[in-house]
N, C-alpha and C. Protein backbone atom coordinates (compact mmCIF):
# COMPACT_ATOMS: atom_id res chain seq x y z
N UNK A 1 228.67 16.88 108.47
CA UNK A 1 229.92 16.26 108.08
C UNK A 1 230.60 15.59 109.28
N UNK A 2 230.32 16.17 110.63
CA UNK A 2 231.49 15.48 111.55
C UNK A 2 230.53 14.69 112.15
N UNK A 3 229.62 14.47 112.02
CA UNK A 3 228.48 12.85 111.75
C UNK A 3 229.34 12.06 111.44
N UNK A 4 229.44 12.29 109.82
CA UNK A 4 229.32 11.38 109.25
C UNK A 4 230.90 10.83 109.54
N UNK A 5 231.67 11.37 109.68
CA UNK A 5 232.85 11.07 110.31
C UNK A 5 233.39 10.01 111.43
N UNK A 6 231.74 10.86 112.58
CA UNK A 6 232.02 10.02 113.50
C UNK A 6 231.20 8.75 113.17
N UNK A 7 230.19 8.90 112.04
CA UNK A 7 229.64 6.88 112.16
C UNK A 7 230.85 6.39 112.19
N UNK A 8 231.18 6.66 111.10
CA UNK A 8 233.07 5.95 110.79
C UNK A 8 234.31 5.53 111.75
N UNK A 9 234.33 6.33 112.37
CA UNK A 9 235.00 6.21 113.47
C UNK A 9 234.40 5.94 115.26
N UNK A 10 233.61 5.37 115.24
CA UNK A 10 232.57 5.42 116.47
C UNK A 10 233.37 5.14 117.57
N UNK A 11 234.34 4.09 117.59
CA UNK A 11 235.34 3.29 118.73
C UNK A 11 236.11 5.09 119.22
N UNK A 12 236.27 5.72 118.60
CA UNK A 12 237.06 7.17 118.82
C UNK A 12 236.38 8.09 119.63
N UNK A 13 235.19 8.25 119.67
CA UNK A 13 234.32 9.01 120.58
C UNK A 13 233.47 8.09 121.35
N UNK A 14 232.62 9.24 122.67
CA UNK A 14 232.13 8.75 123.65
C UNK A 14 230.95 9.47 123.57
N UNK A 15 230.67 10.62 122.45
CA UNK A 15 229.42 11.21 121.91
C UNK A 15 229.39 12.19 121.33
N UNK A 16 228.59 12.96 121.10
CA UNK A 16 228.67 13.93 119.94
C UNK A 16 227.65 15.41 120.08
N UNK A 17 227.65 16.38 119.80
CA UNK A 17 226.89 17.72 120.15
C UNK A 17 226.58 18.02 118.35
N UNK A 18 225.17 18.61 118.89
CA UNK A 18 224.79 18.75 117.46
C UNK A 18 223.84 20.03 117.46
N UNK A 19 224.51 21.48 117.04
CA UNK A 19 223.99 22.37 117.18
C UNK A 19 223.52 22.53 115.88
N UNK A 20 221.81 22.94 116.28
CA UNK A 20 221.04 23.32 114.75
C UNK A 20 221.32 22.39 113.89
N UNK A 21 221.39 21.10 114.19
CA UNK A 21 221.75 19.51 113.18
C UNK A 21 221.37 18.53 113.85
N UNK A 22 221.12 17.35 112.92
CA UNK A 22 220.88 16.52 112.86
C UNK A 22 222.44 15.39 111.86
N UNK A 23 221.94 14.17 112.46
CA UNK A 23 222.91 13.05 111.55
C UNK A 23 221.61 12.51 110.83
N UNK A 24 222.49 12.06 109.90
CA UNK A 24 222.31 11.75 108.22
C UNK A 24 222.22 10.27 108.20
N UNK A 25 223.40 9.36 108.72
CA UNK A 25 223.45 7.87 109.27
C UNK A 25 222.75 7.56 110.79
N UNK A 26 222.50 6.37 110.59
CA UNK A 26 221.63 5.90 111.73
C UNK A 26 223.13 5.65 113.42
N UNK A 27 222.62 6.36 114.60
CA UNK A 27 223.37 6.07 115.64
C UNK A 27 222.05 5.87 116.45
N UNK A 28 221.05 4.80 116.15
CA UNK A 28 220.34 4.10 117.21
C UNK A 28 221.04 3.05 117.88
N UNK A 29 221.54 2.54 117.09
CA UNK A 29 222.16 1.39 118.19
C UNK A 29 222.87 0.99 118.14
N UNK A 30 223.94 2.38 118.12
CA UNK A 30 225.13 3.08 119.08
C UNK A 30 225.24 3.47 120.51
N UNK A 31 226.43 3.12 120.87
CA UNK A 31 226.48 3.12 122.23
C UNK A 31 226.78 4.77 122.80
N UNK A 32 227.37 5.63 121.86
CA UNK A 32 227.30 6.80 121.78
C UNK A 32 226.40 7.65 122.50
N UNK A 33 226.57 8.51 123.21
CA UNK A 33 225.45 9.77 123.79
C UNK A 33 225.73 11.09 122.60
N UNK A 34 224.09 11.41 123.01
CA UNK A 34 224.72 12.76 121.89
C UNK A 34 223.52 13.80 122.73
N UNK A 35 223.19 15.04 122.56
CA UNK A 35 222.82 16.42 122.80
C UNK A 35 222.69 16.93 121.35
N UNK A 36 221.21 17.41 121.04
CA UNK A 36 221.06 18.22 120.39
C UNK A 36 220.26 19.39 120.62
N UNK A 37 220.77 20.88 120.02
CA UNK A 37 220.45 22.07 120.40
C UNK A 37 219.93 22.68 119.21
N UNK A 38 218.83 23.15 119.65
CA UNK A 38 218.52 24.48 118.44
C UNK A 38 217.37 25.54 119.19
N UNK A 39 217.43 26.59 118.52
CA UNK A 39 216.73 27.88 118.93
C UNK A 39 215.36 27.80 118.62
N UNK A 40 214.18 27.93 118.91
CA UNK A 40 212.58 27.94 119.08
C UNK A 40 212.61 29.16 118.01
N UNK A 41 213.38 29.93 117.77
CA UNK A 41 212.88 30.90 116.70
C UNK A 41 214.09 30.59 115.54
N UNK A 42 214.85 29.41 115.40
CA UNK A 42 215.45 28.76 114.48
C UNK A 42 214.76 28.78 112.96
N UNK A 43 215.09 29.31 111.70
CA UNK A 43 214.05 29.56 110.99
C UNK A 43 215.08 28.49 109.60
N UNK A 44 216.25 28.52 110.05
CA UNK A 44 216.90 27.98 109.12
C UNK A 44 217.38 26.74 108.93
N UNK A 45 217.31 25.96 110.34
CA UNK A 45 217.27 24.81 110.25
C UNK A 45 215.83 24.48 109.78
N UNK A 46 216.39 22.96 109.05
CA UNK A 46 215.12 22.30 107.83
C UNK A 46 214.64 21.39 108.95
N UNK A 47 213.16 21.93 109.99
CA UNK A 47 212.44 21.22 110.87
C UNK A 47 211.91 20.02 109.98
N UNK A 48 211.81 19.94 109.06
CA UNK A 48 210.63 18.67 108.44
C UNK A 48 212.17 17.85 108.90
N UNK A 49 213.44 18.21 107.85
CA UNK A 49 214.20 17.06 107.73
C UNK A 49 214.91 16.50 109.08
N UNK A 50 214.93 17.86 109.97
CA UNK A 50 215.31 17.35 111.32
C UNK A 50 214.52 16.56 112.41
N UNK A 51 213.46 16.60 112.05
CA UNK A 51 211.90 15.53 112.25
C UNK A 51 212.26 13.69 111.75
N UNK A 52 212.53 13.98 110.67
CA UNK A 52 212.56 12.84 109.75
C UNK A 52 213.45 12.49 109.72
N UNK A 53 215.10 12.80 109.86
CA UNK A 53 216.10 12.17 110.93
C UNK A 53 216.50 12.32 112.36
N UNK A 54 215.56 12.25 113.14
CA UNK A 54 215.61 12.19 114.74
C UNK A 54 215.71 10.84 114.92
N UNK A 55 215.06 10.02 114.09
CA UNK A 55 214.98 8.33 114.51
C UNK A 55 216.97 7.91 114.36
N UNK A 56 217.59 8.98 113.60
CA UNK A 56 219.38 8.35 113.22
C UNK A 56 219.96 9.05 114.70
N UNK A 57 219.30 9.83 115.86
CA UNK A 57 220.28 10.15 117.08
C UNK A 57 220.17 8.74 117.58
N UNK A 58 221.22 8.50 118.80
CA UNK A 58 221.38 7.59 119.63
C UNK A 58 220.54 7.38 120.51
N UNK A 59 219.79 6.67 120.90
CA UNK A 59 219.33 6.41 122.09
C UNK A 59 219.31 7.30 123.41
N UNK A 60 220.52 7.60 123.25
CA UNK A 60 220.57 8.29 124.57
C UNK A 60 221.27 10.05 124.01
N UNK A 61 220.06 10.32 123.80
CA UNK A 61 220.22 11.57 123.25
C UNK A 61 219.52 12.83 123.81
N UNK A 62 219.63 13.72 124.07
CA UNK A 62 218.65 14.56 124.94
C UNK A 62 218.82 15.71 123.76
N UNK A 63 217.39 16.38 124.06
CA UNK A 63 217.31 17.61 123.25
C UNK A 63 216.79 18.71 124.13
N UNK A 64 217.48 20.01 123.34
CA UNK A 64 217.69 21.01 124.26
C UNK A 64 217.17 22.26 122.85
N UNK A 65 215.96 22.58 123.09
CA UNK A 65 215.11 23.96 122.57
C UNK A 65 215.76 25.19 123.36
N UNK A 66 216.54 26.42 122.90
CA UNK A 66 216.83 27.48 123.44
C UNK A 66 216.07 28.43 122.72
N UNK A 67 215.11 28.47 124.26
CA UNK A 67 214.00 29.74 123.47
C UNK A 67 214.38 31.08 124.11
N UNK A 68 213.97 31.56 122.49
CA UNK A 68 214.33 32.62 121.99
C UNK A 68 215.48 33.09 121.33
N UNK A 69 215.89 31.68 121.00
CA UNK A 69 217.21 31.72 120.26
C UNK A 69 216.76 31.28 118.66
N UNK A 70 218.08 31.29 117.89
CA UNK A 70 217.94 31.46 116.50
C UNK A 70 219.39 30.93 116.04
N UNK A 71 219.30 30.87 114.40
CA UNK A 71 220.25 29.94 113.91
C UNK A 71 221.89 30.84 114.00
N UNK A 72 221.58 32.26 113.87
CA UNK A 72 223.21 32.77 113.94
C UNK A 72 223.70 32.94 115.14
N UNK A 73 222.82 32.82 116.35
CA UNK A 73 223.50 33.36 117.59
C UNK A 73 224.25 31.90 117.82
N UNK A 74 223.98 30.58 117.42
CA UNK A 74 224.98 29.62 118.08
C UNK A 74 226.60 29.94 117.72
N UNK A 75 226.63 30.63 116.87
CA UNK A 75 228.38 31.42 116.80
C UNK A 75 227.74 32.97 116.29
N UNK A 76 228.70 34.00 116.12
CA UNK A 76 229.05 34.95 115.33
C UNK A 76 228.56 34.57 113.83
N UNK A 77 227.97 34.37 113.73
CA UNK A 77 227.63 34.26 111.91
C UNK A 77 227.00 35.43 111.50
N UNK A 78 226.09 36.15 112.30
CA UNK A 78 225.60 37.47 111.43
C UNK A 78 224.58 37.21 111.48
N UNK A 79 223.54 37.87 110.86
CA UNK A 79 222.52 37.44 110.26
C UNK A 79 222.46 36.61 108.86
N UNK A 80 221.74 35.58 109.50
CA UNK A 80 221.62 34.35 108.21
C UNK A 80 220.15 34.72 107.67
N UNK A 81 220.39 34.47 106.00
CA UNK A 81 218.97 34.68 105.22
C UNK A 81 218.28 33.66 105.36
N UNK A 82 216.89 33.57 105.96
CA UNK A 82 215.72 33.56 106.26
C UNK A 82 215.70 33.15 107.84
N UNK A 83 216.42 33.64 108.85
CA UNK A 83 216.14 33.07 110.02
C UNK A 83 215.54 33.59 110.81
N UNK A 84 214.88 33.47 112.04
CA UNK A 84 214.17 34.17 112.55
C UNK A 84 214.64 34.68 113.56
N UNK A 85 213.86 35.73 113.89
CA UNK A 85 214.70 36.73 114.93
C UNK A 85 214.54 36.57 116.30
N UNK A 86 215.67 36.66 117.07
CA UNK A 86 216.02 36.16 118.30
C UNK A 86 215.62 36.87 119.28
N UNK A 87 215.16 36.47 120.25
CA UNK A 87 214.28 37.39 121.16
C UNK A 87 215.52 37.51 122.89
N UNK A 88 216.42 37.10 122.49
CA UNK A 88 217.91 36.78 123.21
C UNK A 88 218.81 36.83 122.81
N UNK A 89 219.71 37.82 124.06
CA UNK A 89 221.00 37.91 122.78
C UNK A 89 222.05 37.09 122.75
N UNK A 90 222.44 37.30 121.28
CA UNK A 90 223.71 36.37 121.34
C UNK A 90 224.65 35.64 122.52
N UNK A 91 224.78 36.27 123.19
CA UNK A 91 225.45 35.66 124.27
C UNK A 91 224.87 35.05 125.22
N UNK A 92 223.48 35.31 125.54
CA UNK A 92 222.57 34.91 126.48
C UNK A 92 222.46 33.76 125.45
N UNK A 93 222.31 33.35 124.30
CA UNK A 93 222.42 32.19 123.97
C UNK A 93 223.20 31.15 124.11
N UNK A 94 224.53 31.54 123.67
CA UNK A 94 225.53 30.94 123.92
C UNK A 94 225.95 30.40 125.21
N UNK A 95 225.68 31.35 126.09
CA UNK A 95 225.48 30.80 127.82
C UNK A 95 224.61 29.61 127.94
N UNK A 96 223.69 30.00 127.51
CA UNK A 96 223.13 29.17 127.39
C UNK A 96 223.54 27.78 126.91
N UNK A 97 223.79 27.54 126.13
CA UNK A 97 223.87 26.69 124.61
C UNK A 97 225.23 25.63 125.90
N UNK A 98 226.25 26.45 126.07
CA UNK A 98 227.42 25.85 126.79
C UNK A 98 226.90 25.48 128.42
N UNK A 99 226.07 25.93 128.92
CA UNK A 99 225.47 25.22 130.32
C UNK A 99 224.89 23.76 129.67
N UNK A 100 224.28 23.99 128.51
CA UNK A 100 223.24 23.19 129.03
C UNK A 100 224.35 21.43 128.28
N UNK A 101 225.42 21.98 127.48
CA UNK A 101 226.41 21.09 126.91
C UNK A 101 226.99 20.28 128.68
N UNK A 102 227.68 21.50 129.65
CA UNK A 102 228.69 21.29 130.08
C UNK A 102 227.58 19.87 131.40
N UNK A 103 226.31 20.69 131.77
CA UNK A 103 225.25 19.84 132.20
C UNK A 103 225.26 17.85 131.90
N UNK A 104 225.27 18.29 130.30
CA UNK A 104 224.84 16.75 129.43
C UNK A 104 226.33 15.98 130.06
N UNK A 105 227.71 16.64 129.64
CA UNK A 105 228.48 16.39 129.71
C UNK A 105 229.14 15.48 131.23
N UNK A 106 228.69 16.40 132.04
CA UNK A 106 228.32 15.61 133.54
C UNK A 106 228.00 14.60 134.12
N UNK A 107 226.72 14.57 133.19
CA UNK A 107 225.98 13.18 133.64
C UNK A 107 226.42 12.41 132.48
């Protein structure tokens, strides 16, 4: 949803973070930077569909695999039904997850 928001509003941002997601509308050639994150033992994000919209990130997009991570540790959510189990904990994710943001954010 805050994709699709930002196609809409693109002049308003300078880029976008996309944990365990993908965009839906095309930001190839958008001037936009974006970062996307998800966990190597992620069971709940839909890999085919996040495959098959990778061509709608921006150009200048970097992706960031946190292994041994999984779909509930990017917040407090709990355990989500069917995800796979995290070989890191929650917070070691999240450390994670926010270095590797504050990193993108830098450059």
């Amino acid at each position: 949803m805050a994709s699709q928001y930002a196609y809409k509003h693109q002049k308003d941002f300078d880029g976008m973070i996309f944990l365990a997601s993908y965009p839906t509308h095309s930001f190839k050639n958008s001037s936009l930077k974006a970062i996307t994150l998800y966990g190597s033992q992620d069971h709940v994000l839909n890999k085919k569909s996040y495959q098959k919209n990778k061509k709608n990130f921006p150009k200048q997009t970097k992706e960031v695999i946190i292994e041994g991570g999984n779909h509930g540790q990017f917040a407090n959510y709990g355990k989500q039904s069917g995800d796979g189990k995290a070989s890191i904990t929650s917070l070691q994710q999240q450390e994670e997850t926010v270095e590797a943001i504050m990193q993108w954010m830098k450059n």
